[in-house]
Protein backbone atom coordinates (compact mmCIF):
# COMPACT_ATOMS: atom_id res chain seq x y z
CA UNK A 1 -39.40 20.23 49.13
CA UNK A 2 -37.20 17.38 49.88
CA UNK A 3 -38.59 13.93 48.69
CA UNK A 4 -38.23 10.43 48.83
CA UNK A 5 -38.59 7.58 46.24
CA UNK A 6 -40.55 4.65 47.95
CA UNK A 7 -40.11 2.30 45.09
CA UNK A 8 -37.29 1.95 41.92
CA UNK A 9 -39.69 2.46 39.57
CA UNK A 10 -39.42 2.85 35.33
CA UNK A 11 -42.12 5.90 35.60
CA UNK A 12 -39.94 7.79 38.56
CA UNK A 13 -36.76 7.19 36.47
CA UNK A 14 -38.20 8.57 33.26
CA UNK A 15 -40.27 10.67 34.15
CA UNK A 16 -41.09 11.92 37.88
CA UNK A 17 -37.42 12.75 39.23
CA UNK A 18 -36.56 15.04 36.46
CA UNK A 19 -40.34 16.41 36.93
CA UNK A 20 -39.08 16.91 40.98
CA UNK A 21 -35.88 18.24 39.82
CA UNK A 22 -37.35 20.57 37.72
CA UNK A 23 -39.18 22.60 40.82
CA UNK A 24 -37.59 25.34 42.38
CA UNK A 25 -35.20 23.86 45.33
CA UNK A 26 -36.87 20.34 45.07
CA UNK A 27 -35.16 17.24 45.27
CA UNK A 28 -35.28 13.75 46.25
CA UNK A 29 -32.96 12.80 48.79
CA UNK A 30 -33.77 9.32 49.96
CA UNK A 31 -34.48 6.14 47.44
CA UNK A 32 -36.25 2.89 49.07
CA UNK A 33 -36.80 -0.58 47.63
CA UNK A 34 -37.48 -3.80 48.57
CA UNK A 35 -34.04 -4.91 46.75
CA UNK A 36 -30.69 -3.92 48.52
CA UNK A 37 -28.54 -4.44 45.21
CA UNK A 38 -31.79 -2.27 42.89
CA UNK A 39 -31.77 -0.09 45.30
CA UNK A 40 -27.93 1.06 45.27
CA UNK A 41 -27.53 0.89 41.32
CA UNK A 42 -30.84 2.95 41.20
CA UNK A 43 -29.56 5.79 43.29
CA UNK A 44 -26.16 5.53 42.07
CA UNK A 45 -27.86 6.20 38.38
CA UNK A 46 -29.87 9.24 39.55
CA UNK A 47 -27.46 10.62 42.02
CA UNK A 48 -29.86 10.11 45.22
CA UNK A 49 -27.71 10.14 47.99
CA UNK A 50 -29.35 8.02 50.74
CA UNK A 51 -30.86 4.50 49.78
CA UNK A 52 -31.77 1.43 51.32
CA UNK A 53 -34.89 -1.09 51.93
CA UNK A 54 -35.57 0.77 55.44
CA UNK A 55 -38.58 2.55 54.90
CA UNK A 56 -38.83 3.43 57.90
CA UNK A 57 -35.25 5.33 57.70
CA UNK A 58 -36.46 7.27 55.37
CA UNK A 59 -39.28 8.10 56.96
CA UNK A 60 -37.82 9.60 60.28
CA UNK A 61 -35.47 11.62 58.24
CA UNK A 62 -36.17 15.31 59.57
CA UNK A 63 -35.18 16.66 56.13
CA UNK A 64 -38.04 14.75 54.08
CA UNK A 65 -40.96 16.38 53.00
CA UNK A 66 -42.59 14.60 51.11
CA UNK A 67 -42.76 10.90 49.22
CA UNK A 68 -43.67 9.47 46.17
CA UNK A 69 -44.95 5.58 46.28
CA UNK A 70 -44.46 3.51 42.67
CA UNK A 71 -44.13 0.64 44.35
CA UNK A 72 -46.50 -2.49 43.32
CA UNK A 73 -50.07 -1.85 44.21
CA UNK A 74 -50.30 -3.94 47.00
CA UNK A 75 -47.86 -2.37 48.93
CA UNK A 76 -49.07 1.25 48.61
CA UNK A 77 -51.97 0.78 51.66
CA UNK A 78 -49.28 0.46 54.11
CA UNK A 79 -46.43 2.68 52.73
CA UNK A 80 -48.96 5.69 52.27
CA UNK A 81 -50.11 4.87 56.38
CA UNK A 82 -46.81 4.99 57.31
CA UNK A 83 -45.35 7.93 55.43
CA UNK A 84 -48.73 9.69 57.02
CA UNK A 85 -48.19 8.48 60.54
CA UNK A 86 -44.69 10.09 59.96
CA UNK A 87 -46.26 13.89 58.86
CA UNK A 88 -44.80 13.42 55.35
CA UNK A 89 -47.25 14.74 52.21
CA UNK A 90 -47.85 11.83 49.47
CA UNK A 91 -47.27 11.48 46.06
CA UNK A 92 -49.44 7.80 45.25
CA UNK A 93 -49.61 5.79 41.74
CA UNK A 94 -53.04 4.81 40.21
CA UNK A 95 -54.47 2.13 41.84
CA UNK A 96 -54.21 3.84 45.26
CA UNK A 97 -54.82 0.56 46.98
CA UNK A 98 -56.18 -2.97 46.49
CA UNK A 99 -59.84 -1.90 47.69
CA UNK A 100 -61.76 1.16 47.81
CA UNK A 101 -62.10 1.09 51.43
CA UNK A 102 -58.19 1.03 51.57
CA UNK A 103 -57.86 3.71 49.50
CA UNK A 104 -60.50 5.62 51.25
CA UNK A 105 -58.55 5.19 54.84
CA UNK A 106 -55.48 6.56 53.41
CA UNK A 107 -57.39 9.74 52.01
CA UNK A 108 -58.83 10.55 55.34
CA UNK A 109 -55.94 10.04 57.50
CA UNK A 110 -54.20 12.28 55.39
CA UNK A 111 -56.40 14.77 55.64
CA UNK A 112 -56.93 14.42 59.73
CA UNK A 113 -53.25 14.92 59.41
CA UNK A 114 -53.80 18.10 57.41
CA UNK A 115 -51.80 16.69 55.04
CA UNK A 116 -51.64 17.00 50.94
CA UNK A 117 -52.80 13.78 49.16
CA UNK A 118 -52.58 13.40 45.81
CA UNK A 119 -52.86 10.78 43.23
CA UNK A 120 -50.70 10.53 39.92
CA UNK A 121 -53.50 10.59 37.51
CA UNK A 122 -51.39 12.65 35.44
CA UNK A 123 -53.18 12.93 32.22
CA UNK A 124 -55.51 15.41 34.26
CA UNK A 125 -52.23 17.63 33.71
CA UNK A 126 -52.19 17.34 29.79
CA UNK A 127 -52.65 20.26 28.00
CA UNK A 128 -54.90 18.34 25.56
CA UNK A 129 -57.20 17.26 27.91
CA UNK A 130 -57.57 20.47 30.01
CA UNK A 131 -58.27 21.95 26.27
CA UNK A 132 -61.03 19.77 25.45
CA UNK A 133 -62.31 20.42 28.94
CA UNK A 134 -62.46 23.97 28.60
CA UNK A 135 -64.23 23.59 25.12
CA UNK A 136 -67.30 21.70 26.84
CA UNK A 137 -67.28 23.89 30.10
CA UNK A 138 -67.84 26.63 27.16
CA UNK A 139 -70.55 25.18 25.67
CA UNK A 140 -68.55 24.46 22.13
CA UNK A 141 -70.48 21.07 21.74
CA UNK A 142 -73.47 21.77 23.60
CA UNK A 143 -75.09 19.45 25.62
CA UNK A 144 -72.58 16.17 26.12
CA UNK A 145 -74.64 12.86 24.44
CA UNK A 146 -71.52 10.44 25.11
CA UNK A 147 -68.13 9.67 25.36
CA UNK A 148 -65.55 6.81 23.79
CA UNK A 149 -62.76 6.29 25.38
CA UNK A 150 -59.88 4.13 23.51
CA UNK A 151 -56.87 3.12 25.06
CA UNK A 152 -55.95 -0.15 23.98
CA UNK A 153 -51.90 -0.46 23.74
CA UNK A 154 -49.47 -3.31 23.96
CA UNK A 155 -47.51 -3.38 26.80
CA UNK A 156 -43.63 -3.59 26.55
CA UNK A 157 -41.94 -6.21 27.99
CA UNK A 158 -40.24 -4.09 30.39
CA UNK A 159 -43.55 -3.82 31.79
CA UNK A 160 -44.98 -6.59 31.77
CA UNK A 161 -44.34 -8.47 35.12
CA UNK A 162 -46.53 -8.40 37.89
CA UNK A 163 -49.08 -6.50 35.65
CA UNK A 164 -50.17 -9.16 33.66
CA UNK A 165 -48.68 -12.21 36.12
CA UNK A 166 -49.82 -11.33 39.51
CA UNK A 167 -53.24 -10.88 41.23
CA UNK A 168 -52.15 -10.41 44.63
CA UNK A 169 -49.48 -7.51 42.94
CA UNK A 170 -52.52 -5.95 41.81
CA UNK A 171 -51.84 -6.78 38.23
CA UNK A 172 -54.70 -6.77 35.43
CA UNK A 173 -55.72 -3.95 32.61
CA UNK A 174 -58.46 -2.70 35.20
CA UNK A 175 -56.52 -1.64 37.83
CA UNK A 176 -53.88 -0.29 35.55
CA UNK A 177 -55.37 1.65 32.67
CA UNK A 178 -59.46 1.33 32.96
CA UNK A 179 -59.02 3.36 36.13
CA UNK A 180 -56.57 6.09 34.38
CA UNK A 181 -59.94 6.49 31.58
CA UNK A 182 -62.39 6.41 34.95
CA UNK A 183 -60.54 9.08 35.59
CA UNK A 184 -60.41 11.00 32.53
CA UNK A 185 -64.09 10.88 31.92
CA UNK A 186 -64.71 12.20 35.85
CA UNK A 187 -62.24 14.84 34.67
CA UNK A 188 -63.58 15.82 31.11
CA UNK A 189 -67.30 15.49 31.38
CA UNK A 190 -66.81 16.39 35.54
CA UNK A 191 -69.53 14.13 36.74
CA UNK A 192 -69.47 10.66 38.30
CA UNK A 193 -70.67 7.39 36.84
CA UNK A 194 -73.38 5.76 38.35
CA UNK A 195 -73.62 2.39 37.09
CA UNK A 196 -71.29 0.16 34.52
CA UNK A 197 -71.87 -2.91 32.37
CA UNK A 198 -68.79 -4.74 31.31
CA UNK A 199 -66.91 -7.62 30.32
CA UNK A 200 -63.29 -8.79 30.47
CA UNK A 201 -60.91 -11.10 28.30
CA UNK A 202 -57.35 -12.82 28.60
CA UNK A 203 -55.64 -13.44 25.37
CA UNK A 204 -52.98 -15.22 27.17
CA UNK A 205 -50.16 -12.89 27.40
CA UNK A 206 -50.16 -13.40 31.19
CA UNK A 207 -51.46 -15.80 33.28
CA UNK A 208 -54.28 -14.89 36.46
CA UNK A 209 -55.25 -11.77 35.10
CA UNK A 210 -57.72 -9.79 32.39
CA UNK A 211 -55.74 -8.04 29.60
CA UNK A 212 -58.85 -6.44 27.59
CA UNK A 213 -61.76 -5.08 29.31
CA UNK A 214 -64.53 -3.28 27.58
CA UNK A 215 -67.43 -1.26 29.44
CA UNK A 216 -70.17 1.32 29.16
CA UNK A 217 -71.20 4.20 32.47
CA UNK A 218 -74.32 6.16 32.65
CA UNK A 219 -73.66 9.14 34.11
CA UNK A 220 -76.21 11.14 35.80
CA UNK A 221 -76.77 13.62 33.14
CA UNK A 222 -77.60 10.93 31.12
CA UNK A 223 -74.59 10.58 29.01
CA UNK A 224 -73.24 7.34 28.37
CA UNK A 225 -69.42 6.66 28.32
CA UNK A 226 -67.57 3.52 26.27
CA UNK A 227 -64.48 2.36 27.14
CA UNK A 228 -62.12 0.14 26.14
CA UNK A 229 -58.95 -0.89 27.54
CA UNK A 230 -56.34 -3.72 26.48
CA UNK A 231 -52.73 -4.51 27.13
CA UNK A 232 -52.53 -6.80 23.53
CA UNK A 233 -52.97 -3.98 20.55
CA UNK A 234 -50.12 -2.94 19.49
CA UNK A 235 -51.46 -0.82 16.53
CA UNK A 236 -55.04 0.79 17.95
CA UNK A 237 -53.83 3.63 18.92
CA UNK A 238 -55.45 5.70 21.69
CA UNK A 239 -57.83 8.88 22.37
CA UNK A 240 -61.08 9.85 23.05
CA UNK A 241 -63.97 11.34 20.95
CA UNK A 242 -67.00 13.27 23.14
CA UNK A 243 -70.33 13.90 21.38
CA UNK A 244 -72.52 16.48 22.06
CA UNK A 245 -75.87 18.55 20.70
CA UNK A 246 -74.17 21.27 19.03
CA UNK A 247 -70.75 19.39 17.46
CA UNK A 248 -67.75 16.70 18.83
CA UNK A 249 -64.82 16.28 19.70
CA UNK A 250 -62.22 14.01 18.59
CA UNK A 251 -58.82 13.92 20.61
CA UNK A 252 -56.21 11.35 18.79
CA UNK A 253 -53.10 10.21 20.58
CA UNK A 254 -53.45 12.21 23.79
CA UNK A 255 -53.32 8.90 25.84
CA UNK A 256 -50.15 8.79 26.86
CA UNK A 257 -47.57 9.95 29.50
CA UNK A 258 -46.03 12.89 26.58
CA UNK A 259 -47.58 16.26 25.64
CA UNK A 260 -48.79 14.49 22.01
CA UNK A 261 -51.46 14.35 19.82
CA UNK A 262 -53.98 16.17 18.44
CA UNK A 263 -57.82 17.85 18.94
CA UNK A 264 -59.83 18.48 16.55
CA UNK A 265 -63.42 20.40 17.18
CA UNK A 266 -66.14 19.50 14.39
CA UNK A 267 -69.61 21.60 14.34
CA UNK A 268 -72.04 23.07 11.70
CA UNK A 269 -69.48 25.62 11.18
CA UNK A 270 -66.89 22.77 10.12
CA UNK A 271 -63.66 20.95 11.37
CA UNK A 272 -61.30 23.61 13.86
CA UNK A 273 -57.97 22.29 14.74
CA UNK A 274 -57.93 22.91 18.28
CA UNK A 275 -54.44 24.28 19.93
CA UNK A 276 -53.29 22.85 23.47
CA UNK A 277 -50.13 23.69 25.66
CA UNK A 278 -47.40 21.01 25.72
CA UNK A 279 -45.91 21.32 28.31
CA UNK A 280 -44.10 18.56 30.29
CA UNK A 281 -47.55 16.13 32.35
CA UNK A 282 -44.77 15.40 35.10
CA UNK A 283 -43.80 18.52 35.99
CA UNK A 284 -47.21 20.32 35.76
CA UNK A 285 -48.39 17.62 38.00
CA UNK A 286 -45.43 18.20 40.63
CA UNK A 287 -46.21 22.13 40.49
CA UNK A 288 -49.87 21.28 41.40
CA UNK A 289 -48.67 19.24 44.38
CA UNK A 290 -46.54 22.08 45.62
CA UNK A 291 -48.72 24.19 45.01
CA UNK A 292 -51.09 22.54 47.55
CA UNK A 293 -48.51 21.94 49.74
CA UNK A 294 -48.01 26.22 49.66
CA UNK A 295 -52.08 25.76 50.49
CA UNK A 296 -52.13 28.02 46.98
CA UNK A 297 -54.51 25.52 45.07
CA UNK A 298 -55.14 21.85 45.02
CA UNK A 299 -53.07 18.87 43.59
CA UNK A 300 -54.14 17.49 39.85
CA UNK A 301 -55.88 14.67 41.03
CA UNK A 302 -56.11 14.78 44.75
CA UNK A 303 -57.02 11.73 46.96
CA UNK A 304 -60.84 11.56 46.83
CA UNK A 305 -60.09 11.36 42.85
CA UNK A 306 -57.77 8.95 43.28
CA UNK A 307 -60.60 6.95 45.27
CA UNK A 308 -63.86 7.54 43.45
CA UNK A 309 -61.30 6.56 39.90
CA UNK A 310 -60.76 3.34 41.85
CA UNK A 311 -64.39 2.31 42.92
CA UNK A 312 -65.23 2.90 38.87
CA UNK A 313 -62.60 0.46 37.81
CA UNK A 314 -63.44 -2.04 40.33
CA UNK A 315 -66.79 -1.61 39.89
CA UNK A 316 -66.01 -2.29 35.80
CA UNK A 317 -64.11 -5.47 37.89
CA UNK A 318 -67.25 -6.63 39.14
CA UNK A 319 -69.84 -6.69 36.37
CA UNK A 320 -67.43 -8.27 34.32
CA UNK A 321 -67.38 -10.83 36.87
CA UNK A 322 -70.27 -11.43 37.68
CA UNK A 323 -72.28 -10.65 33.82
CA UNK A 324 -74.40 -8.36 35.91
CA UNK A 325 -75.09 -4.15 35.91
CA UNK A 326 -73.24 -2.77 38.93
CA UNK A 327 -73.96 0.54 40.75
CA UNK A 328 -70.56 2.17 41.64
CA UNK A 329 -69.67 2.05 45.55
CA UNK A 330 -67.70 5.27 46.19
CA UNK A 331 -67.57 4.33 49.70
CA UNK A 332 -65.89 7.19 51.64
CA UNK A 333 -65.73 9.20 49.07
CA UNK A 334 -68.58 10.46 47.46
């Protein structure tokens, strides 16, 4: 597949163009961004041959297959309408869009297009986590109790920005890593939450936005999941532990965008190191996606996970606005 960048983004420069790269007779050929000047000293740096600030160039480029949007999050409603309007498969970063119902329109004219949606949750491609959910699928810890979730970091400057600056960016710790751990409990435990309680905080490391959020799910098994999420810790490390009849699980340092950490299965039989594949989340993720694209599978995360991920964090959003329970809205999606 041929691709194009829509956005000069830190995550496509370390990680998703060598993850393109590294598929058999992919490559990106077209680079867009909002900045002329970014946009030229991008490409020039990863050898993309056509760039610009015309999205729409890109777009009616014969020779594209397919695009990836890292843009900011308000801006991925309307690139991800247009690259679909234009028959071209998509690639989107978490948040998909600035509402559910957004993100829910993009899903579905995707798929009236018959085309492959996907969303980059990519820790669903993490050996660790498809490990631990194997173990529970298998019955290792019995019937699942609850889940913690833990993935309180500090944010490098480099980062920082719009996501802890800018509201109407889509900036705040919700939108930005609660909805990566929505996602990872949908993944591991593979039901949907139901209802979250939840409140917010901001230290003052930006201004307009929450930088710590902490919440509990019910789930309709009748588990309970914690979660905590902050962009101020720089020493908390990250993981998640999952608690069940029959033993738990405790999964340190397998938060993050490399093929790190470590699992660790303890039962009435003991504590049992538990091996995982580490290979390369990026690349994984991109072979899903062309795999879809083949019509051999389905991406990582596809669309309607990208969604239902969305309406949990916002939903987390809203009771710790409001100081009230909230029932998740999965809108078009469930």
């Amino acid at each position: 597949m041929k691709w194009a960048l829509i956005g000069a983004s830190t995550i496509a420069a370390q990680y998703v163009i060598r993850a393109i790269r590294a598929q058999s007779g992919d490559e990106v050929v077209w680079l867009i961004s909002g900045d002329a000047g970014r946009a030229a000293a991008y490409a020039a740096e990863h050898g993309i041959v056509n760039h610009g600030t015309d999205l729409d160039a890109a777009l009616s480029d014969p020779a594209v297959d397919a695009v990836y949007i890292s843009t900011t999050n308000e801006k991925h409603f309307p690139q991800a309408m247009a690259a679909i309007a234009a028959g071209k498969h998509v690639l989107c970063e978490k948040p998909l869009a600035m509402t559910v119902d957004e993100a829910a329109r993009m899903v579905a004219a995707a798929e009236a297009a018959g085309l492959v949606f996907a969303t980059n949750h990519h820790l669903r491609c993490s050996g660790s986590h498809r490990a631990v959910r194997d173990l529970i699928a298998g019955g290792r810890i019995g019937r699942v109790l609850s889940m913690r979730l833990f993935h309180a970091v500090h944010l490098p400057p480099h980062l920082q920005g719009w996501r802890i600056n800018d509201a109407a960016a889509g900036g705040g710790v919700i939108p930005d890593i609660t909805v990566h751990d929505a996602d990872v409990a949908r993944f591991i435990l593979g039901e949907e939450p139901e209802t979250v309680v939840a409140q917010m905080a901001a230290s003052g490391m930006g201004q307009g936005v929450e930088d710590s959020a902490m919440s509990v799910w019910s789930m309709p098994s009748g588990a309970m999941v914690m979660s905590h999420e902050s962009f101020t810790h720089p020493f908390a490390g990250s993981g998640f532990e999952v608690h069940g009849t029959e033993g738990s699980i405790f999964a340190q340092g397998v938060m993050t965008q490399n093929p790190v950490g470590e699992v660790e299965l303890v039962s009435a039989a003991g504590r049992e190191a538990i091996p995982f594949p580490t290979h390369d989340l990026y690349t994984q993720g991109l072979a899903d996606f062309g795999a879809a694209v083949r019509g051999q599978g389905r991406p990582a995360a596809d669309g309607r996970d990208g969604v239902r991920s969305l309406a949990v964090a916002f939903a987390v959003r809203a009771a710790a606005q409001s100081g009230t329970r909230q029932i998740v809205n999965y809108g078009e999606s469930a």
